[in-house]
C-alpha atoms as a PDB file:
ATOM      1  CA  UNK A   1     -33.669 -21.040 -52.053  1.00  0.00           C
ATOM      2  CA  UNK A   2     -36.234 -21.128 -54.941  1.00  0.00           C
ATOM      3  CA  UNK A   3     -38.316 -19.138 -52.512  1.00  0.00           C
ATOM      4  CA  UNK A   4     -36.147 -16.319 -51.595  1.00  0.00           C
ATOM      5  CA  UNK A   5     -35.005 -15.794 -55.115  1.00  0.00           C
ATOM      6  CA  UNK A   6     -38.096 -16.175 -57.479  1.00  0.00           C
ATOM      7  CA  UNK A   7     -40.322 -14.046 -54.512  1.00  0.00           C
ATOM      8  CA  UNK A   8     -37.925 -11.997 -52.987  1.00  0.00           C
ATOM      9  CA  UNK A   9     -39.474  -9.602 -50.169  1.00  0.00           C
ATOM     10  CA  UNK A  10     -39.737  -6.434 -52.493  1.00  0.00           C
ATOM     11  CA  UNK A  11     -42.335  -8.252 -54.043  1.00  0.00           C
ATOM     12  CA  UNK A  12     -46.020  -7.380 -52.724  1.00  0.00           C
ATOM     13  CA  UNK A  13     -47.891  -9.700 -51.539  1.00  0.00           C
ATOM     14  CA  UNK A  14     -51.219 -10.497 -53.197  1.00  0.00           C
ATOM     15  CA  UNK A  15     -54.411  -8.843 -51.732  1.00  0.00           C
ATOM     16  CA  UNK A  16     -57.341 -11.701 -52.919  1.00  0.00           C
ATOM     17  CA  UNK A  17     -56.123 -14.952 -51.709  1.00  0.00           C
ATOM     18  CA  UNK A  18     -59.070 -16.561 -53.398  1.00  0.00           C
ATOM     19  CA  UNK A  19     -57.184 -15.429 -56.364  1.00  0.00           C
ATOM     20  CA  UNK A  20     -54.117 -16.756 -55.734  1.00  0.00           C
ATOM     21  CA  UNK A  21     -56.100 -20.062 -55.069  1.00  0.00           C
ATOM     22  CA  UNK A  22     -57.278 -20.557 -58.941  1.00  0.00           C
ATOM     23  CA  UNK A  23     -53.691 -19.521 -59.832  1.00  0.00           C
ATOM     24  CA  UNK A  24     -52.168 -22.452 -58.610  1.00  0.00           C
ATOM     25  CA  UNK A  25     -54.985 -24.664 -59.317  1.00  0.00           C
ATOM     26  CA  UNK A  26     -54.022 -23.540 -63.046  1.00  0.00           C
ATOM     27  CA  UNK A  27     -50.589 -24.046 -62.925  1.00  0.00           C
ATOM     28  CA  UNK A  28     -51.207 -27.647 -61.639  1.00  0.00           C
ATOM     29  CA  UNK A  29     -54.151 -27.674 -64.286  1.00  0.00           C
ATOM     30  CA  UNK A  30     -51.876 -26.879 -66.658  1.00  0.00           C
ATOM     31  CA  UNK A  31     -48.900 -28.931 -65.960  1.00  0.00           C
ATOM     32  CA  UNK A  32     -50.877 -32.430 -66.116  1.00  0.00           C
ATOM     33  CA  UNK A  33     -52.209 -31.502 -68.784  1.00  0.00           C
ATOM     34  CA  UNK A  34     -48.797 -30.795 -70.214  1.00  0.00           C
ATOM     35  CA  UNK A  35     -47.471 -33.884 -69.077  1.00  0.00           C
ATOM     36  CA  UNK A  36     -49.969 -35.948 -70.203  1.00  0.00           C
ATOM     37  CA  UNK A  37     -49.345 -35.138 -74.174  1.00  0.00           C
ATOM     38  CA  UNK A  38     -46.237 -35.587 -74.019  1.00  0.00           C
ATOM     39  CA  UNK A  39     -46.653 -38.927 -72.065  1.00  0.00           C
ATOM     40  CA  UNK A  40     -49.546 -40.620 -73.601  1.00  0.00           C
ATOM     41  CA  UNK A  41     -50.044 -38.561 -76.952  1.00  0.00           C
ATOM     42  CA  UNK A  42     -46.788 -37.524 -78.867  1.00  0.00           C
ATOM     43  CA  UNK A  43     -45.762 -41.092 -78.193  1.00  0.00           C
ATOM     44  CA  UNK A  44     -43.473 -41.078 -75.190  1.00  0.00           C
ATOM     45  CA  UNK A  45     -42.109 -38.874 -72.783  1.00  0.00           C
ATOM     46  CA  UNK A  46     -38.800 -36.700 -73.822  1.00  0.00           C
ATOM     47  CA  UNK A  47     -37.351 -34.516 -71.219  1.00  0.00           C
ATOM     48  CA  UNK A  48     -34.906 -32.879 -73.829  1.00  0.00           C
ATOM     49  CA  UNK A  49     -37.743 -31.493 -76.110  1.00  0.00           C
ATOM     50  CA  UNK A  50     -40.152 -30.221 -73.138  1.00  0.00           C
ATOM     51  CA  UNK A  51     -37.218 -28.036 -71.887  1.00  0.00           C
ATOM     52  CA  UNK A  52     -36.312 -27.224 -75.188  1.00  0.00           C
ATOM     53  CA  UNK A  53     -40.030 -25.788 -75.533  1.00  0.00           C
ATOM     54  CA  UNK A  54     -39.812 -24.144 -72.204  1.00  0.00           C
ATOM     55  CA  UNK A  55     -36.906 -21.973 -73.224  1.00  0.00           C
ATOM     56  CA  UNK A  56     -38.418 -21.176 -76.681  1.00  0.00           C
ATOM     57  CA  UNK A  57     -41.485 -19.897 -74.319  1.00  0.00           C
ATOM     58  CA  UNK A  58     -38.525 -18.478 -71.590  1.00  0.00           C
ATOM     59  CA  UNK A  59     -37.099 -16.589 -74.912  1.00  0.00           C
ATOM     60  CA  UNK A  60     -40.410 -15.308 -75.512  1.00  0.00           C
ATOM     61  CA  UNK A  61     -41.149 -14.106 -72.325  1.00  0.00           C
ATOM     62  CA  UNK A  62     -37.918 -12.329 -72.489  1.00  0.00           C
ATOM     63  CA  UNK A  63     -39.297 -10.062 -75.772  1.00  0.00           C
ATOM     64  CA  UNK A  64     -43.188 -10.000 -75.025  1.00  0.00           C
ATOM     65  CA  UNK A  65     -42.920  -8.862 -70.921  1.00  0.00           C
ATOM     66  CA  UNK A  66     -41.212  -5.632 -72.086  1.00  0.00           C
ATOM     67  CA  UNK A  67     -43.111  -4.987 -74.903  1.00  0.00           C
ATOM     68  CA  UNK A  68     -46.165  -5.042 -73.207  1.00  0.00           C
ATOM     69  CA  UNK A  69     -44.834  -3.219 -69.962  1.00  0.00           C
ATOM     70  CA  UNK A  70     -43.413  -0.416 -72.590  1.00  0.00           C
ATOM     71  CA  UNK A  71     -47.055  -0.261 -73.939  1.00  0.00           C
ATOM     72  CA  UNK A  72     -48.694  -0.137 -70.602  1.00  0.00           C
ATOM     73  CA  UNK A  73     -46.190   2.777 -69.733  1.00  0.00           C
ATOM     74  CA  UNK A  74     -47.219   4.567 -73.014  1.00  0.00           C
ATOM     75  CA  UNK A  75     -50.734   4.263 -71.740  1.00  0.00           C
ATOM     76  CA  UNK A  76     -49.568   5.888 -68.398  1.00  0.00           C
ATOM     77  CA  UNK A  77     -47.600   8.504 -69.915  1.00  0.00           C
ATOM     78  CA  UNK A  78     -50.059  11.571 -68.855  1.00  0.00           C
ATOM     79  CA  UNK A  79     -50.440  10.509 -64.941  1.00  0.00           C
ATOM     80  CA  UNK A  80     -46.368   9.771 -64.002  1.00  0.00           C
ATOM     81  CA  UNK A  81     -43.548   9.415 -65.658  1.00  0.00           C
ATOM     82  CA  UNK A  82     -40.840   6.342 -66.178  1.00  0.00           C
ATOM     83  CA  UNK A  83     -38.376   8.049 -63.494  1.00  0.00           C
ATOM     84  CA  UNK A  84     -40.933   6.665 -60.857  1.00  0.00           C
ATOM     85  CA  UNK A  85     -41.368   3.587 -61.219  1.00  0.00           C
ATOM     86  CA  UNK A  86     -37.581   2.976 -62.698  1.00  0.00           C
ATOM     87  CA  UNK A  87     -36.795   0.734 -59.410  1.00  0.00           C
ATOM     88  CA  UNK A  88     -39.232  -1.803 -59.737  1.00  0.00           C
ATOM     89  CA  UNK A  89     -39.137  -2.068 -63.532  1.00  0.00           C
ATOM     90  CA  UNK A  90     -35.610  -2.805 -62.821  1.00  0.00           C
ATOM     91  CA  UNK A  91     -36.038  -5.523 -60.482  1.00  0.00           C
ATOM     92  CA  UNK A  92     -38.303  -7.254 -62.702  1.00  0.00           C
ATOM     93  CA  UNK A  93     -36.035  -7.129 -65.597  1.00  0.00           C
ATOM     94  CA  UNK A  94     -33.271  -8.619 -63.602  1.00  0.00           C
ATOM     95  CA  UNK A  95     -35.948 -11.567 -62.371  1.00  0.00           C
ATOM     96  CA  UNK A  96     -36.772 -12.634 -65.809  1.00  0.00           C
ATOM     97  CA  UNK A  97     -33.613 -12.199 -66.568  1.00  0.00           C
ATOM     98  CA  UNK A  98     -32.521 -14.987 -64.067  1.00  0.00           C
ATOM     99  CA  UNK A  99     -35.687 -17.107 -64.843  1.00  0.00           C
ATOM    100  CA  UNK A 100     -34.527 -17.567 -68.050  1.00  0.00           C
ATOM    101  CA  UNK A 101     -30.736 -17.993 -67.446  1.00  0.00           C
ATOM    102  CA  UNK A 102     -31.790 -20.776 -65.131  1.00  0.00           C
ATOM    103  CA  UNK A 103     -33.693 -22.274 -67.708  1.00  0.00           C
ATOM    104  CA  UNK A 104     -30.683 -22.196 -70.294  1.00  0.00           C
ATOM    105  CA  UNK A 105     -28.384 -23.822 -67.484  1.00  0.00           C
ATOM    106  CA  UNK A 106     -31.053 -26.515 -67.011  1.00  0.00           C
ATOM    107  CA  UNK A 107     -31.054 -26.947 -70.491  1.00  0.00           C
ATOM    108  CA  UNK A 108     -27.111 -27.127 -71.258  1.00  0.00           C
ATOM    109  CA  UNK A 109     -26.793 -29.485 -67.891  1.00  0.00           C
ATOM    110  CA  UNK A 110     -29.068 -32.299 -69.573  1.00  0.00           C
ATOM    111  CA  UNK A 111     -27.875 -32.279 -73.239  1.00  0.00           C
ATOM    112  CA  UNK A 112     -24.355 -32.577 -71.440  1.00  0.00           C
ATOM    113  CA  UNK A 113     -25.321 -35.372 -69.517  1.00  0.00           C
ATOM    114  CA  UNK A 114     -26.956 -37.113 -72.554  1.00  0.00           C
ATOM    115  CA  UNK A 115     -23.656 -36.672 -74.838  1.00  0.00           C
ATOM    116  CA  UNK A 116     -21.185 -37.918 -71.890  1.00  0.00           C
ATOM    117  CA  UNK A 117     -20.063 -41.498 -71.447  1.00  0.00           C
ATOM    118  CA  UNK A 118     -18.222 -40.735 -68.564  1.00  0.00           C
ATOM    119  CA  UNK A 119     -19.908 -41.808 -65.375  1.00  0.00           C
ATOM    120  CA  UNK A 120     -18.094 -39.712 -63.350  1.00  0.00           C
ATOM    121  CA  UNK A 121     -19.565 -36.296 -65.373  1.00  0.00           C
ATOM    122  CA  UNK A 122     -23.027 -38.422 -65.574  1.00  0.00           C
ATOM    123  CA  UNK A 123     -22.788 -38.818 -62.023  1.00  0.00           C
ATOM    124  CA  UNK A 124     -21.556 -35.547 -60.705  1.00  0.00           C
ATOM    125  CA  UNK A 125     -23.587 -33.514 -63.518  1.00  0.00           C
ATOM    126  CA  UNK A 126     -26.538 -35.254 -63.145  1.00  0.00           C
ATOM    127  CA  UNK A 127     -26.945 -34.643 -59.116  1.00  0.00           C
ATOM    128  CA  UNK A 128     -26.800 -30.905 -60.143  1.00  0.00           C
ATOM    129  CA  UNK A 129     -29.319 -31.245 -62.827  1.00  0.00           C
ATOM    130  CA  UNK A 130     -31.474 -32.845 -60.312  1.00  0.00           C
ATOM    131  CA  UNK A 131     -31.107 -29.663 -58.362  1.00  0.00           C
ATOM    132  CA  UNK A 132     -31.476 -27.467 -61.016  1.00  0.00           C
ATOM    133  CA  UNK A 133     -34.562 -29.058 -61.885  1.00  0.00           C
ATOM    134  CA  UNK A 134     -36.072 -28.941 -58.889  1.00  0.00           C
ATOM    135  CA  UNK A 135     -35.393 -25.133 -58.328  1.00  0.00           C
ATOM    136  CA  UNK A 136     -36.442 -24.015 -61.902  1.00  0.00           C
ATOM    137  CA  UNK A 137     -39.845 -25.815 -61.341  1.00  0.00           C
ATOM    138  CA  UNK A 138     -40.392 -24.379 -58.438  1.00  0.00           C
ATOM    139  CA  UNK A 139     -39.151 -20.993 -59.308  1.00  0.00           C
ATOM    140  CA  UNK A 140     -41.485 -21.213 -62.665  1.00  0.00           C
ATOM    141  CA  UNK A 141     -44.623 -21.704 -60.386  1.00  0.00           C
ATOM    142  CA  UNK A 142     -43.446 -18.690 -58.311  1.00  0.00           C
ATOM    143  CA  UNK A 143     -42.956 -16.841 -61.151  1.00  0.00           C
ATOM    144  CA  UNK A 144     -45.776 -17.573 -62.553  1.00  0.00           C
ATOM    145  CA  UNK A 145     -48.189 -16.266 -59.436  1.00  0.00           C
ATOM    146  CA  UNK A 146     -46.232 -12.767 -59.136  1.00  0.00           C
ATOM    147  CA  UNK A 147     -45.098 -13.290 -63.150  1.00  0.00           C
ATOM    148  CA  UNK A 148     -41.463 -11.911 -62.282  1.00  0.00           C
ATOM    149  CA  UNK A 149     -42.382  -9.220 -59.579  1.00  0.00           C
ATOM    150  CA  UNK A 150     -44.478  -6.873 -61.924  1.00  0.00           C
ATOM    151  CA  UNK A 151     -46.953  -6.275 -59.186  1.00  0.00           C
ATOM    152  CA  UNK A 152     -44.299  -4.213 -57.694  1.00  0.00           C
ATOM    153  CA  UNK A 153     -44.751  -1.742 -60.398  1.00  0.00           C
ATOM    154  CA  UNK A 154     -48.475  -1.992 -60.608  1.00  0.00           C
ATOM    155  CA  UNK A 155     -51.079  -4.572 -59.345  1.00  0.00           C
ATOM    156  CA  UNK A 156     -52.693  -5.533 -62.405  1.00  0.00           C
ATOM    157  CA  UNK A 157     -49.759  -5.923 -64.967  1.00  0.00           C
ATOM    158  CA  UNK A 158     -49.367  -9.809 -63.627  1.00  0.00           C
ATOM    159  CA  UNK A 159     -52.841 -10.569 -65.084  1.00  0.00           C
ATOM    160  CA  UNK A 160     -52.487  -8.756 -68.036  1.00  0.00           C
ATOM    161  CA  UNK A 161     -49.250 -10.075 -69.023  1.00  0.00           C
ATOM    162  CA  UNK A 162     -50.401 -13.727 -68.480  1.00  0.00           C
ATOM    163  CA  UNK A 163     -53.136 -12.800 -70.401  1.00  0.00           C
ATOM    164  CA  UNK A 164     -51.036 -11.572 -73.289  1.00  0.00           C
ATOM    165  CA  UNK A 165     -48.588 -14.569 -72.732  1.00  0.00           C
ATOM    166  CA  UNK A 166     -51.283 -17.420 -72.967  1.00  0.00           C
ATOM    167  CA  UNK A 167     -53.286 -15.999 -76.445  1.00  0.00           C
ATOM    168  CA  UNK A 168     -49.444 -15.163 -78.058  1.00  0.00           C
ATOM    169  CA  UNK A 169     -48.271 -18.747 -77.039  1.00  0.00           C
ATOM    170  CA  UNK A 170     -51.457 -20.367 -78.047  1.00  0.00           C
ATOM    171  CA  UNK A 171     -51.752 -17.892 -81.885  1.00  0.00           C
ATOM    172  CA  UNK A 172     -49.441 -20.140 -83.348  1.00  0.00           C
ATOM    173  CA  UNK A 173     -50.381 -23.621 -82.900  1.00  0.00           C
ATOM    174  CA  UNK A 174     -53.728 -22.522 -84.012  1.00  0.00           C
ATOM    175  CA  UNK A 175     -52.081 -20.723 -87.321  1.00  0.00           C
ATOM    176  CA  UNK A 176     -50.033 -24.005 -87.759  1.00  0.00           C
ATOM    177  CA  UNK A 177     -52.804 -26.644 -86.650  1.00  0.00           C
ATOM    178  CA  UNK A 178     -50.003 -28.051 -84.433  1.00  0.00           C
ATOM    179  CA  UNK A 179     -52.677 -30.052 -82.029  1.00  0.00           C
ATOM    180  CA  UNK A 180     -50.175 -32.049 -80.675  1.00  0.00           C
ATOM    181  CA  UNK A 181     -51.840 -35.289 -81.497  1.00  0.00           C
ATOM    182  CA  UNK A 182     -54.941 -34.900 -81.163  1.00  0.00           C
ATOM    183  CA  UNK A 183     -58.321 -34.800 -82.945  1.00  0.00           C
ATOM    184  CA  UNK A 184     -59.597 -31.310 -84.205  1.00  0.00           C
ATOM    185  CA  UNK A 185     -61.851 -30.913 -81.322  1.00  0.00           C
ATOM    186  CA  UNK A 186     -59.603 -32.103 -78.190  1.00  0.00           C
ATOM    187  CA  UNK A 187     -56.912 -30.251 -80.369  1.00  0.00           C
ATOM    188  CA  UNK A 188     -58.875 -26.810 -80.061  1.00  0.00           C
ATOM    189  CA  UNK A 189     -59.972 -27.416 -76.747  1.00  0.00           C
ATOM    190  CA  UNK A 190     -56.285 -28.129 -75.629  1.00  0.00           C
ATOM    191  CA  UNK A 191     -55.248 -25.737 -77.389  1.00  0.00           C
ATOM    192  CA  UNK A 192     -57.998 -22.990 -75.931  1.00  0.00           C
ATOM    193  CA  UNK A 193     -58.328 -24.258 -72.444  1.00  0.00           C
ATOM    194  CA  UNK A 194     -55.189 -22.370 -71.350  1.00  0.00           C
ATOM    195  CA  UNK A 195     -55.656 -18.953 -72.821  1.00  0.00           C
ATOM    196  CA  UNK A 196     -59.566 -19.140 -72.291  1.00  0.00           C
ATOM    197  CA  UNK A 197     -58.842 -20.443 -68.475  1.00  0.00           C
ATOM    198  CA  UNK A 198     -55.981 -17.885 -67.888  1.00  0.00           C
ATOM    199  CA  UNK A 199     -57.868 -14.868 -69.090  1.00  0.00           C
ATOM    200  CA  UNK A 200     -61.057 -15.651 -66.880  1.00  0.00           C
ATOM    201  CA  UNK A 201     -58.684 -15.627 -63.852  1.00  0.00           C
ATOM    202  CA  UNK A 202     -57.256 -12.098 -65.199  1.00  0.00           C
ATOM    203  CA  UNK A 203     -60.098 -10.763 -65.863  1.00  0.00           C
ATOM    204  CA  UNK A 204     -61.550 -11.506 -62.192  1.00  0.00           C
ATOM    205  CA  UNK A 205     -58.365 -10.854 -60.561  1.00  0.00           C
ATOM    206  CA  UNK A 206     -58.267  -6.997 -62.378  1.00  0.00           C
ATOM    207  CA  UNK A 207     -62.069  -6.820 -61.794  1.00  0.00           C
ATOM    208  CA  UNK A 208     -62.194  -7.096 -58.113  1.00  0.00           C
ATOM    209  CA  UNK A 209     -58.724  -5.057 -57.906  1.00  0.00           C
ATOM    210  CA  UNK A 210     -60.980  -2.148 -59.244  1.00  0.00           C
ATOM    211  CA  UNK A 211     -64.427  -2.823 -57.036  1.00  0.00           C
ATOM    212  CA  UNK A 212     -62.108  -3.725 -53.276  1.00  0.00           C
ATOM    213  CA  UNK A 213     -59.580  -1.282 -53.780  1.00  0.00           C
ATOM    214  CA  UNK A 214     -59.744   1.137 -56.667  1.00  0.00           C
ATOM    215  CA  UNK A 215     -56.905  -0.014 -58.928  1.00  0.00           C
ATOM    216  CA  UNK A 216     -57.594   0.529 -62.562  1.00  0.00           C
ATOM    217  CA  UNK A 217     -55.261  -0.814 -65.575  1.00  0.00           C
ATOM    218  CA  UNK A 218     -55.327   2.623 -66.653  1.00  0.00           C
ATOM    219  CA  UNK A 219     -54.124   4.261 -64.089  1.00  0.00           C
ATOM    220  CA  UNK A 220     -50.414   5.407 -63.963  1.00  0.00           C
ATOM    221  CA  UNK A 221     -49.113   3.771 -60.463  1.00  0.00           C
ATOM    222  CA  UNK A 222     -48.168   7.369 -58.774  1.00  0.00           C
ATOM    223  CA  UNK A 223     -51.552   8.168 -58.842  1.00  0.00           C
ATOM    224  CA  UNK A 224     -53.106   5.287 -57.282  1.00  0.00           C
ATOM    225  CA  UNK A 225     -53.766   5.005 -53.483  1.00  0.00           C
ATOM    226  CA  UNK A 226     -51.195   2.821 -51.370  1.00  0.00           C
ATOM    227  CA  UNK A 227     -52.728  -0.557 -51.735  1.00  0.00           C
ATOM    228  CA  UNK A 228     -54.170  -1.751 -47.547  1.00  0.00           C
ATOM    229  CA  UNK A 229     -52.470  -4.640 -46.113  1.00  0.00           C
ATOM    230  CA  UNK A 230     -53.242  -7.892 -47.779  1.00  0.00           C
ATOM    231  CA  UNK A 231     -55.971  -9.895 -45.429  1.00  0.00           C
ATOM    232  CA  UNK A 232     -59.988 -10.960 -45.501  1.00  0.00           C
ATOM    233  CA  UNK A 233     -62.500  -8.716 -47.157  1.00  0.00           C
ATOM    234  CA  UNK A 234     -64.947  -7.918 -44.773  1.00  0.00           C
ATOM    235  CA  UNK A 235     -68.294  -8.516 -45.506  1.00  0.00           C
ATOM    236  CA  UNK A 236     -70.505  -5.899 -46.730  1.00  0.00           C
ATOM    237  CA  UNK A 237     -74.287  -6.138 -46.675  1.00  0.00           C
ATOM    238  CA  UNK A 238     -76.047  -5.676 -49.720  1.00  0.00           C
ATOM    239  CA  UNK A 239     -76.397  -2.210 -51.135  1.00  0.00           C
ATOM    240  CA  UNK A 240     -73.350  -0.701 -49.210  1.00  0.00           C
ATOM    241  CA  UNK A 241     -70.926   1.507 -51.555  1.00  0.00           C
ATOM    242  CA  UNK A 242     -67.281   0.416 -50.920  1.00  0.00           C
ATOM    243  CA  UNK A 243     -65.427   2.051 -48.483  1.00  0.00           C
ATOM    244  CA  UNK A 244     -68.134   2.282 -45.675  1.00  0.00           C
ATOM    245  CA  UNK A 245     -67.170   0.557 -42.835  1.00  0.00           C
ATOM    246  CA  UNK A 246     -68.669  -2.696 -41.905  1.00  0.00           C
ATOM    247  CA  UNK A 247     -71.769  -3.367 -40.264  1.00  0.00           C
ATOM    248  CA  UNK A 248     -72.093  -1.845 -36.549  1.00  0.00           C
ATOM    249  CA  UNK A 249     -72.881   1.274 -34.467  1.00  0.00           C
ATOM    250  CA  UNK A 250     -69.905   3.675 -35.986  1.00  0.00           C
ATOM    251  CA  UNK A 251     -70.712   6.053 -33.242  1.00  0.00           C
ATOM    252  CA  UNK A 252     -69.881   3.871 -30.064  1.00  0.00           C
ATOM    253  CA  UNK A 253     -67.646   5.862 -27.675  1.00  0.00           C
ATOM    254  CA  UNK A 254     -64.466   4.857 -26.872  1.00  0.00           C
ATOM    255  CA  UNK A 255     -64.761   2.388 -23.610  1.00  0.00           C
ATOM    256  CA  UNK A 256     -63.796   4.083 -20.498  1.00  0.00           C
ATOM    257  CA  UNK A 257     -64.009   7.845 -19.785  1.00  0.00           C
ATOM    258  CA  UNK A 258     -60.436   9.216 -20.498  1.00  0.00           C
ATOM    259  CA  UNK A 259     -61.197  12.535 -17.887  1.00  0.00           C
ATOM    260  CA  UNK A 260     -62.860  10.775 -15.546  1.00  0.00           C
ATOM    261  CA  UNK A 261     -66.066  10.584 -14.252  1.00  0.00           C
ATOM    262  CA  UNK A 262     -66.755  13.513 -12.139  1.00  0.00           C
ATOM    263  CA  UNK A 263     -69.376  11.956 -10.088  1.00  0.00           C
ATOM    264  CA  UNK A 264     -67.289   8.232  -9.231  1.00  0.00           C
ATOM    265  CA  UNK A 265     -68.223   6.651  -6.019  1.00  0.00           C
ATOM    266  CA  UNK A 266     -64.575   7.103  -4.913  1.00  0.00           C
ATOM    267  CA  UNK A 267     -64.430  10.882  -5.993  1.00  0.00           C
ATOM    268  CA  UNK A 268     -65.995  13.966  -4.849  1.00  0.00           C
ATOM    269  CA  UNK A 269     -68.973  15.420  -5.824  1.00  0.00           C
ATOM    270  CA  UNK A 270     -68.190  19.170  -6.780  1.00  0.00           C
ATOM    271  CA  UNK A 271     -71.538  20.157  -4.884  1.00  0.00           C
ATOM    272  CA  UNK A 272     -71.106  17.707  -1.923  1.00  0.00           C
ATOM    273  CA  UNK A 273     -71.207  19.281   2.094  1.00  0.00           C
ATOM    274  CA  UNK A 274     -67.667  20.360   2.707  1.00  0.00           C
ATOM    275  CA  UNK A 275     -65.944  18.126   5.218  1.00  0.00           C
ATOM    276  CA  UNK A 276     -64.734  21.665   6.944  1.00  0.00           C
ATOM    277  CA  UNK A 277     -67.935  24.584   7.253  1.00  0.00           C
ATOM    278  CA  UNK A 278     -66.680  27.784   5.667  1.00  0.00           C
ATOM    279  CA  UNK A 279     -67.286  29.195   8.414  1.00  0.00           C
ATOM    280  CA  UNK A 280     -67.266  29.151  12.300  1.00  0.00           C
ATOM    281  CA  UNK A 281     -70.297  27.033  14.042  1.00  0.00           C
ATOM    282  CA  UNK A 282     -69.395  29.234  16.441  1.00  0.00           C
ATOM    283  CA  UNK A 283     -71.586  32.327  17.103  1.00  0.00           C
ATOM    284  CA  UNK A 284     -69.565  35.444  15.975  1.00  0.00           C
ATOM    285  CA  UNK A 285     -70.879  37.329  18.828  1.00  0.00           C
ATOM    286  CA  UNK A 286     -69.868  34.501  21.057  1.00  0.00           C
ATOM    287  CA  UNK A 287     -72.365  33.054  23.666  1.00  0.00           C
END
């Protein structure tokens, strides 16, 4: 279910998959690393505070994604207008929109199972919050690959607004020297890794968008090519300018002769001896 709502099918799908490969390896990256302050660092682990942080960063996301989508479309104002890409905008509203309401329920489900003593609402509650946990996980690593369906508007507004995301949520601990913990050098580096890590990804993910298939940042969507079918890059030998096709003879001729061939074994040759003379062997004056 997780699936068919956080990457529903008007979502495009991505067209590097080595891309999408260091994506995930970040979110995983990112989660242990997560994990393991509030495990082994801050003292223990306390499920009510990490949520608590994710909707603080959920509440964030729900300010920051159209502020920098509004910016982008300022930037795009002289190629298209809004009217064209109204659709899509929409559809990614309404996903982080339901992102966020799913982390709020999450959130409301577990402080009501910590303030019951009933152990039928603990019971009953608590299966649900299982659930819910389960499908707002998953749905945030979704998310966090297609970043609420933005590539639907244009291709390279997911890396820029994780890029945006991960140097606005890191700003602060840096202003505040919140290092969760730890020294001033793991403290930096923690506090670094994420936004450093995320915008290398970006930046490769925008910079081969631009070399493979000629998709700038800049660019207002309408007057961008239609993006080819996701798949392998072929391999081009050194030197080649894009778009050239791939090493071969581009001149072969299509196998088979679609008139055929006028001198087959089977057919007749146009200058062959007639089965019938055009004329008489006879003698026309008889004898």
């Amino acid at each position: 279910m997780a699936q068919a709502v956080f990457h529903p099918a008007w979502i495009p799908q991505p067209l590097d998959p080595s891309v999408e490969r260091l994506k995930r390896f970040r979110v995983i990256a990112g989660a242990v690393a997560s994990l393991g302050v509030y495990t082994f660092i801050e003292g223990g682990f306390d499920f009510t505070e990490l949520l608590e942080n994710a909707m603080t960063a959920s509440v964030v996301l729900l300010f920051l994604t159209p502020l920098t989508v509004g910016a982008m479309l300022w930037v795009w104002r002289r190629g298209g207008t809004v009217r064209q890409l109204r659709v899509p905008l929409r559809n990614s509203l309404l996903l982080l929109l339901l992102f966020v309401g799913c982390v709020a329920a999450l959130l409301l489900l577990v402080q009501t199972v910590n303030g019951s003593a009933n152990p039928g609402v603990i019971i009953g509650v608590g299966l649900t919050m299982m659930w819910m946990l389960i499908f707002t996980a998953y749905g945030a690593v979704r998310v966090s690959g297609n970043f609420f369906g933005t590539a639907a508007t244009h291709r390279c507004l997911p890396p820029l607004l994780s890029m945006v995301t991960s140097w606005l949520v890191a700003v602060p601990d840096l202003v505040t020297g919140d290092l969760h913990g730890l020294s001033l050098t793991l403290g930096i580096v923690f506090i670094l890794g994420a936004p450093v890590t995320v915008t290398a990804i970006a930046l490769l993910e925008m910079g081969r968008l631009k070399r493979r298939y000629g998709i700038r940042l800049k660019a207002h969507p309408a007057t961008l090519a239609p993006a080819p079918a996701p798949g392998p890059v072929p391999h081009m030998p050194p030197g080649m300018p894009p778009g050239m096709p791939p090493a071969g003879s581009p001149y072969v001729p299509p196998q088979g002769n679609p008139y055929g061939h006028p001198y087959a074994p089977g057919g007749q040759h146009p200058y062959a001896p007639h089965p019938q003379p055009p004329y008489n062997p006879q003698h026309p004056y008889g004898g």
